[in-house]
Protein backbone atom coordinates (compact mmCIF):
# COMPACT_ATOMS: atom_id res chain seq x y z
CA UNK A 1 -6.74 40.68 -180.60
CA UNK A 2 -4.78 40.82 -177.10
CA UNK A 3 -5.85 38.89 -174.41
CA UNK A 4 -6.77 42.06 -172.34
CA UNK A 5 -9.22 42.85 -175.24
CA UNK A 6 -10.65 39.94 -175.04
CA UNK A 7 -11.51 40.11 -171.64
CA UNK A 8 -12.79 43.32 -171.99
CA UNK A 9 -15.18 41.74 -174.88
CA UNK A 10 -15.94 38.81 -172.72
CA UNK A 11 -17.10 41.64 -169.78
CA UNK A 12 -19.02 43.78 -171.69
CA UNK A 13 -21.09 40.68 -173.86
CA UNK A 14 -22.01 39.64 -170.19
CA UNK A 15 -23.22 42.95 -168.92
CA UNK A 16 -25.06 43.26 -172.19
CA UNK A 17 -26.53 40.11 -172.22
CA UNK A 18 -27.61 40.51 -168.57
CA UNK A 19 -29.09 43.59 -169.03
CA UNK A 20 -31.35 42.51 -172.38
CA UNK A 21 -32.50 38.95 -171.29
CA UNK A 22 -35.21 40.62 -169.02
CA UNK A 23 -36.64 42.45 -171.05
CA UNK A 24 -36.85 40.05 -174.09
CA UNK A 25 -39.43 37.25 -173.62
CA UNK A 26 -43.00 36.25 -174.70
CA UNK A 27 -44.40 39.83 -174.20
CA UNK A 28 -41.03 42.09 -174.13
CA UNK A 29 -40.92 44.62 -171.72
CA UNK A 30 -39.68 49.02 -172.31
CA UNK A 31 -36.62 49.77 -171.75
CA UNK A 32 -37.78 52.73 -169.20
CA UNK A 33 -38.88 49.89 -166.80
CA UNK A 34 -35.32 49.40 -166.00
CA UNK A 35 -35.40 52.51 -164.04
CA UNK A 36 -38.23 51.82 -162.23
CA UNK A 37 -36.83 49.13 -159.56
CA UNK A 38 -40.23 50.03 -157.11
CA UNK A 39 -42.23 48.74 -159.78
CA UNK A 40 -45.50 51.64 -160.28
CA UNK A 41 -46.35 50.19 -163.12
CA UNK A 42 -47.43 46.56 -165.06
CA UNK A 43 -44.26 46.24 -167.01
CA UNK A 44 -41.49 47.12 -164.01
CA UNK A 45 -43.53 44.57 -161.88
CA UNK A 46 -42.74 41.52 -163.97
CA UNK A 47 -39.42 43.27 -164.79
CA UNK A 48 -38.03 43.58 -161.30
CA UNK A 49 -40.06 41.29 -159.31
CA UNK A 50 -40.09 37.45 -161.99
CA UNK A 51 -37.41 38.43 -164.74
CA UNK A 52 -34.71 40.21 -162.76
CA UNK A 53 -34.17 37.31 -159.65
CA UNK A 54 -34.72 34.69 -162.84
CA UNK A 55 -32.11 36.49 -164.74
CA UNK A 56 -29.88 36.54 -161.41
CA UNK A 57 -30.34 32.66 -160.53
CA UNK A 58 -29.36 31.67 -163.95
CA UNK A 59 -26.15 34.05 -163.91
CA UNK A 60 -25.07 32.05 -160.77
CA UNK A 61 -26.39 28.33 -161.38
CA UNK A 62 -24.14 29.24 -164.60
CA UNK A 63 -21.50 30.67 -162.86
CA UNK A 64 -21.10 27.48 -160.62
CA UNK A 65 -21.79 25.05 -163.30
CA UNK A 66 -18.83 26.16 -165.18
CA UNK A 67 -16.42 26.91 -162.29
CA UNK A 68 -16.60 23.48 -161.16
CA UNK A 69 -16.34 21.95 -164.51
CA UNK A 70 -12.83 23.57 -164.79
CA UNK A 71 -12.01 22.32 -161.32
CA UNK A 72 -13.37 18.93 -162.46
CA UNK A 73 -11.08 19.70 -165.74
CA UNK A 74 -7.75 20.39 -164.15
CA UNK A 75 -7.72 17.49 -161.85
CA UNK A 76 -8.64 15.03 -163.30
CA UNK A 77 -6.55 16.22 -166.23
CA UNK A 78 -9.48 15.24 -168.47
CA UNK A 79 -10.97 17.72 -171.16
CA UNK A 80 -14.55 15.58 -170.80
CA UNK A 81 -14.09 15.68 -166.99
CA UNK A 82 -17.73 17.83 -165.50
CA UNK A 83 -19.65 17.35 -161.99
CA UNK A 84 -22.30 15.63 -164.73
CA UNK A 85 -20.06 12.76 -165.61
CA UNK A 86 -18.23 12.40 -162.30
CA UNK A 87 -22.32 11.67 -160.88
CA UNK A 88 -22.40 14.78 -158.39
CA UNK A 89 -24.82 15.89 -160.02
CA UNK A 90 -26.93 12.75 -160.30
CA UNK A 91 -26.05 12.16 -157.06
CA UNK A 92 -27.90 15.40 -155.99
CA UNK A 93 -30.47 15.10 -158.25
CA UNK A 94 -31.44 11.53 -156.33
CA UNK A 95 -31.12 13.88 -153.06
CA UNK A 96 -33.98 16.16 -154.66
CA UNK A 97 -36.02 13.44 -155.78
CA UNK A 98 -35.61 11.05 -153.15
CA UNK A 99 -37.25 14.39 -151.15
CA UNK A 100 -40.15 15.20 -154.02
CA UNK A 101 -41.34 11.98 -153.63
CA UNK A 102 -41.86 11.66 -150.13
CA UNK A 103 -43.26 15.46 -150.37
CA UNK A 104 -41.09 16.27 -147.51
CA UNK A 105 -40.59 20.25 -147.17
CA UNK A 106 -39.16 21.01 -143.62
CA UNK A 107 -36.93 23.90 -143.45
CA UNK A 108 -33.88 23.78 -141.71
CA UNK A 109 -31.28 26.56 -141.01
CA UNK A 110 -32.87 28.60 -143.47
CA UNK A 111 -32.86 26.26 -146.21
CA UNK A 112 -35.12 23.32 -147.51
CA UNK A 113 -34.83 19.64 -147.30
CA UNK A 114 -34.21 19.36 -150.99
CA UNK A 115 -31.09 21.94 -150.54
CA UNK A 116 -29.67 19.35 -147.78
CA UNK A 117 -30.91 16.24 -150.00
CA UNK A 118 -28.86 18.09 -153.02
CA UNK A 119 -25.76 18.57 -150.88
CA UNK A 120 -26.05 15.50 -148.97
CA UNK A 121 -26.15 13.34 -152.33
CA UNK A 122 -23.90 15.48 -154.46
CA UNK A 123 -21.23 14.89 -151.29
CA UNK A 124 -21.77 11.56 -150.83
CA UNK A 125 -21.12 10.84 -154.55
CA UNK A 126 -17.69 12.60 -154.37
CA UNK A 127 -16.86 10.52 -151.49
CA UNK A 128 -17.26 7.58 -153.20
CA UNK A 129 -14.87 8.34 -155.92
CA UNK A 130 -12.71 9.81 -153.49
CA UNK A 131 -12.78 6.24 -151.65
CA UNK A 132 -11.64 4.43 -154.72
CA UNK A 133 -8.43 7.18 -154.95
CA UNK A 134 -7.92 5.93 -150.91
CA UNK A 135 -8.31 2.30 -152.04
CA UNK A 136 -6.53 2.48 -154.69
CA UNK A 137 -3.81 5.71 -154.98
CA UNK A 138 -2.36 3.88 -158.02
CA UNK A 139 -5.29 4.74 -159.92
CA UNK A 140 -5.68 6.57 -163.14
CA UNK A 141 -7.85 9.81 -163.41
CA UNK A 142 -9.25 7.20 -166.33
CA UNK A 143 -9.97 5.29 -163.53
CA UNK A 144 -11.71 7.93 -161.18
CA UNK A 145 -13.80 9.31 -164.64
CA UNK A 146 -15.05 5.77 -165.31
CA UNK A 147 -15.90 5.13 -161.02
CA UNK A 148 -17.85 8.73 -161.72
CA UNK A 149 -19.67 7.33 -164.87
CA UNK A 150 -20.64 3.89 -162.85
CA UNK A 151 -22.13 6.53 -159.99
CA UNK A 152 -23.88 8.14 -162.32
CA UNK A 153 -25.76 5.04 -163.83
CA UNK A 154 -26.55 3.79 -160.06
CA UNK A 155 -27.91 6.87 -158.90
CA UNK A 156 -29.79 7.63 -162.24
CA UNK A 157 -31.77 3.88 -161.56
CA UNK A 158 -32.48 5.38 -158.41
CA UNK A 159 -34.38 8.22 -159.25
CA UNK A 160 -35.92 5.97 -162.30
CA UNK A 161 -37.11 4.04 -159.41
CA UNK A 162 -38.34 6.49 -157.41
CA UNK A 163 -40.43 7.19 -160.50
CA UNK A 164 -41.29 4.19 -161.11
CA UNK A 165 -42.83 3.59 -157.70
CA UNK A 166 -44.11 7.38 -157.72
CA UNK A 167 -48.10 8.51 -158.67
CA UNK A 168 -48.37 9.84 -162.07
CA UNK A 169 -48.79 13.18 -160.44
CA UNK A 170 -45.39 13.07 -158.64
CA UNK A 171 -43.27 11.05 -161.56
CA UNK A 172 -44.30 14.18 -164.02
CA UNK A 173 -43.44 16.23 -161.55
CA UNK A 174 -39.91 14.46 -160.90
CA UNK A 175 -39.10 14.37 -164.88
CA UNK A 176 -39.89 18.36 -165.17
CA UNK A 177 -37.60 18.80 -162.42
CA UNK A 178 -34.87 16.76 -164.40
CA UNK A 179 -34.86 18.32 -167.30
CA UNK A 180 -33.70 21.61 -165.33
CA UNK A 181 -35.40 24.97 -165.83
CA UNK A 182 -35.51 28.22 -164.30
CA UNK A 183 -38.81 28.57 -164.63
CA UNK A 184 -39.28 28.92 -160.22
CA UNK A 185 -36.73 30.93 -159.74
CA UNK A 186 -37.74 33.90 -157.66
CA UNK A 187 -36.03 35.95 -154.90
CA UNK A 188 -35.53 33.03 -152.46
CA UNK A 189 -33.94 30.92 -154.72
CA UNK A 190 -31.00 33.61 -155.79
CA UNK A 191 -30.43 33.91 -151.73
CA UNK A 192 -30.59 30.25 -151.30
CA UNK A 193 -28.08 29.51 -153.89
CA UNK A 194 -26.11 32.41 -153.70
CA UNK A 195 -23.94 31.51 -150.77
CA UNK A 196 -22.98 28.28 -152.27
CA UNK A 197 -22.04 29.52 -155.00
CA UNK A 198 -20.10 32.92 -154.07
CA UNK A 199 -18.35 30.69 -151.04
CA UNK A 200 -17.57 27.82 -153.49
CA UNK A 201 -15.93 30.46 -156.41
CA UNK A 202 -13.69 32.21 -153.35
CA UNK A 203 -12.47 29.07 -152.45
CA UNK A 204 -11.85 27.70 -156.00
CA UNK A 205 -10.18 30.83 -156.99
CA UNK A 206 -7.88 30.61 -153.58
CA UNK A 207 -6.30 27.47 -155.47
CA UNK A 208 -5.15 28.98 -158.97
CA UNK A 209 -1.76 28.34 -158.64
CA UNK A 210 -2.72 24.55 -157.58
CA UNK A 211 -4.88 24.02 -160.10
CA UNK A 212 -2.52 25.05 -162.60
CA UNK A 213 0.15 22.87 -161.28
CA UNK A 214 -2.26 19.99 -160.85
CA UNK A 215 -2.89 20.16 -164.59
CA UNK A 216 0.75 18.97 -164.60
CA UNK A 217 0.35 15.83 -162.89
CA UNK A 218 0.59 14.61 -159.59
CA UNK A 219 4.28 13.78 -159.63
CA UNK A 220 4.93 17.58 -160.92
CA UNK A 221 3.07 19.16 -158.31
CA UNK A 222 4.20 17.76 -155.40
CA UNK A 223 7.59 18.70 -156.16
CA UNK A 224 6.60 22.48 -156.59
CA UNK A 225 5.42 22.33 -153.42
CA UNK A 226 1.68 21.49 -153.48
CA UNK A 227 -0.03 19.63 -150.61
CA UNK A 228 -1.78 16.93 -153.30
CA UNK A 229 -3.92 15.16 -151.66
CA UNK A 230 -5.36 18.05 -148.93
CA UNK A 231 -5.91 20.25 -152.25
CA UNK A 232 -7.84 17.83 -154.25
CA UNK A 233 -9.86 17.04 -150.62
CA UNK A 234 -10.19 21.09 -150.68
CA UNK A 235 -11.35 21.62 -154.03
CA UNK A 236 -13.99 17.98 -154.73
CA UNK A 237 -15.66 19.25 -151.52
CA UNK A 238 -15.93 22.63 -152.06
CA UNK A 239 -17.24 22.10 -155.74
CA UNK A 240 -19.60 19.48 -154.89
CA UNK A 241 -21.07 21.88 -152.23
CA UNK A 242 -21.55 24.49 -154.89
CA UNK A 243 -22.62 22.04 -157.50
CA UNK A 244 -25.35 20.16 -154.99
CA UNK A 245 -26.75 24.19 -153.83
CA UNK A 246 -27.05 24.90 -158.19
CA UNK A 247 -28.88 21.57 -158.62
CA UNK A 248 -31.71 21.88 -155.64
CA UNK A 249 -32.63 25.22 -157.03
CA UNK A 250 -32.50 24.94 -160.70
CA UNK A 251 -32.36 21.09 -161.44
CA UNK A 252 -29.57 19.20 -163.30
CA UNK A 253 -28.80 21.58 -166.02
CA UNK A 254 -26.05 19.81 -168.41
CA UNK A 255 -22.79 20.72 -170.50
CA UNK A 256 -22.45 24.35 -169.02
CA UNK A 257 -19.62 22.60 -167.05
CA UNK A 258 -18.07 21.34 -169.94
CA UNK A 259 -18.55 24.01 -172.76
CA UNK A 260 -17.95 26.95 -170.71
CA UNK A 261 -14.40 26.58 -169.72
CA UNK A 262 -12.91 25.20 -172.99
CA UNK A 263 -14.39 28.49 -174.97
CA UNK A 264 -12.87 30.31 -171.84
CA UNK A 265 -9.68 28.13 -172.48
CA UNK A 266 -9.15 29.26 -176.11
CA UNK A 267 -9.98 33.08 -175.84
CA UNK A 268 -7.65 33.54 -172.94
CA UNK A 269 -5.38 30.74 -172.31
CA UNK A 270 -5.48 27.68 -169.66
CA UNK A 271 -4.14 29.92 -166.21
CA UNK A 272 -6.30 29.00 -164.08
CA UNK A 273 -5.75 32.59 -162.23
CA UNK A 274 -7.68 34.02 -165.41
CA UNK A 275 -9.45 31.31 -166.71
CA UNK A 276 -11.79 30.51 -163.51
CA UNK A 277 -13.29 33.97 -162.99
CA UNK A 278 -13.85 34.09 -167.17
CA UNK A 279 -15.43 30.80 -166.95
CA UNK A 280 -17.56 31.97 -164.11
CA UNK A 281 -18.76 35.46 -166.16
CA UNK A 282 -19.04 32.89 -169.18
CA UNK A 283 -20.95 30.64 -167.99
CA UNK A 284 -23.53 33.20 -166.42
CA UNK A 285 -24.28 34.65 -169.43
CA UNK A 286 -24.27 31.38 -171.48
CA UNK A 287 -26.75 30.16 -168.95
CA UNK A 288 -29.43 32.99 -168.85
CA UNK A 289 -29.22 33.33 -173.18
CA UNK A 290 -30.30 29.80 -173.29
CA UNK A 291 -32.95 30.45 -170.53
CA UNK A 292 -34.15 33.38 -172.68
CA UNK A 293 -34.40 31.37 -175.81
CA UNK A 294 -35.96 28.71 -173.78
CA UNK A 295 -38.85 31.21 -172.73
CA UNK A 296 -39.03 32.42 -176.46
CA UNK A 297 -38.88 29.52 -178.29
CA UNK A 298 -42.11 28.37 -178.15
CA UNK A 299 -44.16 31.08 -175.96
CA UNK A 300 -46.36 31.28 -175.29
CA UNK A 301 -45.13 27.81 -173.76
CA UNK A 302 -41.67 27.39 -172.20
CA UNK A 303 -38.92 24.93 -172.73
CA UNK A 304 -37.20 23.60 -169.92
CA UNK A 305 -33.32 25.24 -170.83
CA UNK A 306 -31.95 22.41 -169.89
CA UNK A 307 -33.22 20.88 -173.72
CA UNK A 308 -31.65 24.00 -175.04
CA UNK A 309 -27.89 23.41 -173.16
CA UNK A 310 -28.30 19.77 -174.57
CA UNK A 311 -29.29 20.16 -177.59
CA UNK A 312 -26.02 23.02 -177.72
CA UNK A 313 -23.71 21.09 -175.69
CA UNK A 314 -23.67 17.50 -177.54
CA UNK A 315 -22.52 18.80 -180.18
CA UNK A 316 -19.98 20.51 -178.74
CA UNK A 317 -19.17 16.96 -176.79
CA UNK A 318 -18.44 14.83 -179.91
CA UNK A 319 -16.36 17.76 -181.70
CA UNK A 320 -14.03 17.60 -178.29
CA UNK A 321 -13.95 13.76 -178.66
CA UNK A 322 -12.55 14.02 -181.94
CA UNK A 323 -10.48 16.82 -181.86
CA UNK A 324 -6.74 16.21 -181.08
């Protein structure tokens, strides 16, 4: 199969996929209630008004998720490299928590304290690593993943503490949260997220050629003409951004960062020119499937979908680990 045929099969699985997860869940809804965006009846109600914007937030949180996992990817020039392992995400899910627990919810600019806690933890995590690259520009990417993996311990025992030190009510409420679900999403939190995540992708995709040199090494790169350091500055900030706005509205969602792009990688090829926009449609539509087997799987109950992209993804972790 060409590569332009698999595109075209990547495209239309996506479309189809987005188009059948609303309708399929505990009671499924007529197809006729797609053409009824006003909503006159029941069934177009719950179609357009809970499924559709939960449908939409999962396509983006996806979308990021996997976008920054093959930035994460390409330079660090590590196949295990994701925003989960580097600790921006755990450093915006302490930004969240740190917020649930002292029940904070002032608004600012538009968006909540727990979007600004997300980006303010998910940045400061990034500058942390990126200190140790400033400390230490002799360091390996080995050395920046492992710095990421330390982060991600500390600020894990962080929000364990907050726990810890939290009433049942508010612990229960901080473990939900972790797990990741979609289960909220409404309206405001597709227009809360999407400009994170539509800015962060049009910047990302501005740096193809980079990334694809980057994947190179440093050494490589430089001499083609690429402004190293400035790019990597470019591309941790704008993916943590993107990362910290997917984490305060759908929680720390796992391994759509990592399996995403290598899928992506082997249909189509490592170009970063090609493979970040497929990783983005990927990742969408890998995202809201497991959402809508997460609403399905036990209904009338729900499952957070962050069990489902975990219990999908570590598998899909050790078979990278030993492959060659």
């Amino acid at each position: 199969m060409s590569r332009g045929a698999r595109v075209a099969l990547l495209v239309v699985g996506a479309a189809a996929v987005l188009v059948a997860a609303p309708l399929i869940g505990p009671i499924p809804l007529p197809l006729r209630a797609l053409a009824d965006p006003l909503g006159s009846d029941a069934a177009a109600r719950i179609l357009w008004q809970i499924r559709v914007p939960r449908v939409v937030a999962g396509f983006l949180g996806g979308a990021g998720l996997a976008v920054g996992g093959a930035v994460f990817q390409a330079v660090f020039r590590n196949p295990l490299a994701t925003p989960y392992i580097l600790g921006v995400a755990a450093g915006a899910s302490f930004g969240v928590a740190a917020v649930a627990r002292i029940g904070a919810g002032v608004a600012l600019l538009g968006l909540g304290l727990s979007s600004w806690a997300a980006l303010a933890g998910a940045l400061l995590a990034v500058a942390i690593v990126w200190m140790v690259t400033r400390l230490r520009p002799e360091a390996s990417t080995s050395t920046l993943l492992l710095a990421g993996v330390s982060l991600n311990f500390f600020f894990s025992s962080l929000i364990l503490f907050l726990q810890y030190t939290a009433s049942f009510a508010d612990a229960y409420r901080v473990l939900r949260w972790l797990m990741g679900g979609l289960g909220g999403a409404d309206l405001s939190a597709v227009l809360q997220m999407a400009p994170f995540v539509v800015v962060g992708i049009a910047v990302v995709l501005a740096f193809g050629r980079e990334l694809d040199l980057l994947t190179t090494g440093a050494e490589l790169a430089a001499s083609r003409g690429v402004a190293v350091a400035r790019t990597r500055t470019v591309l941790f900030v704008a993916t943590s951004i993107m990362i910290g706005g997917v984490v305060a509205a759908c929680g720390p969602i796992g391994f759509v960062g990592m399996v995403s792009p290598h899928i992506c990688r082997l249909l189509l090829g490592p170009g970063h020119r090609l493979l970040l926009p497929a990783s983005a449609v990927f990742g969408g539509a890998f995202l809201v499937l497991c959402d809508t087997a997460a609403r399905i799987a036990v209904a009338p109950a729900e499952l957070p979908v962050g069990v489902i992209t975990a219990f999908l993804g570590a598998p899909f972790f050790l078979w990278l680990l030993l492959r060659k």
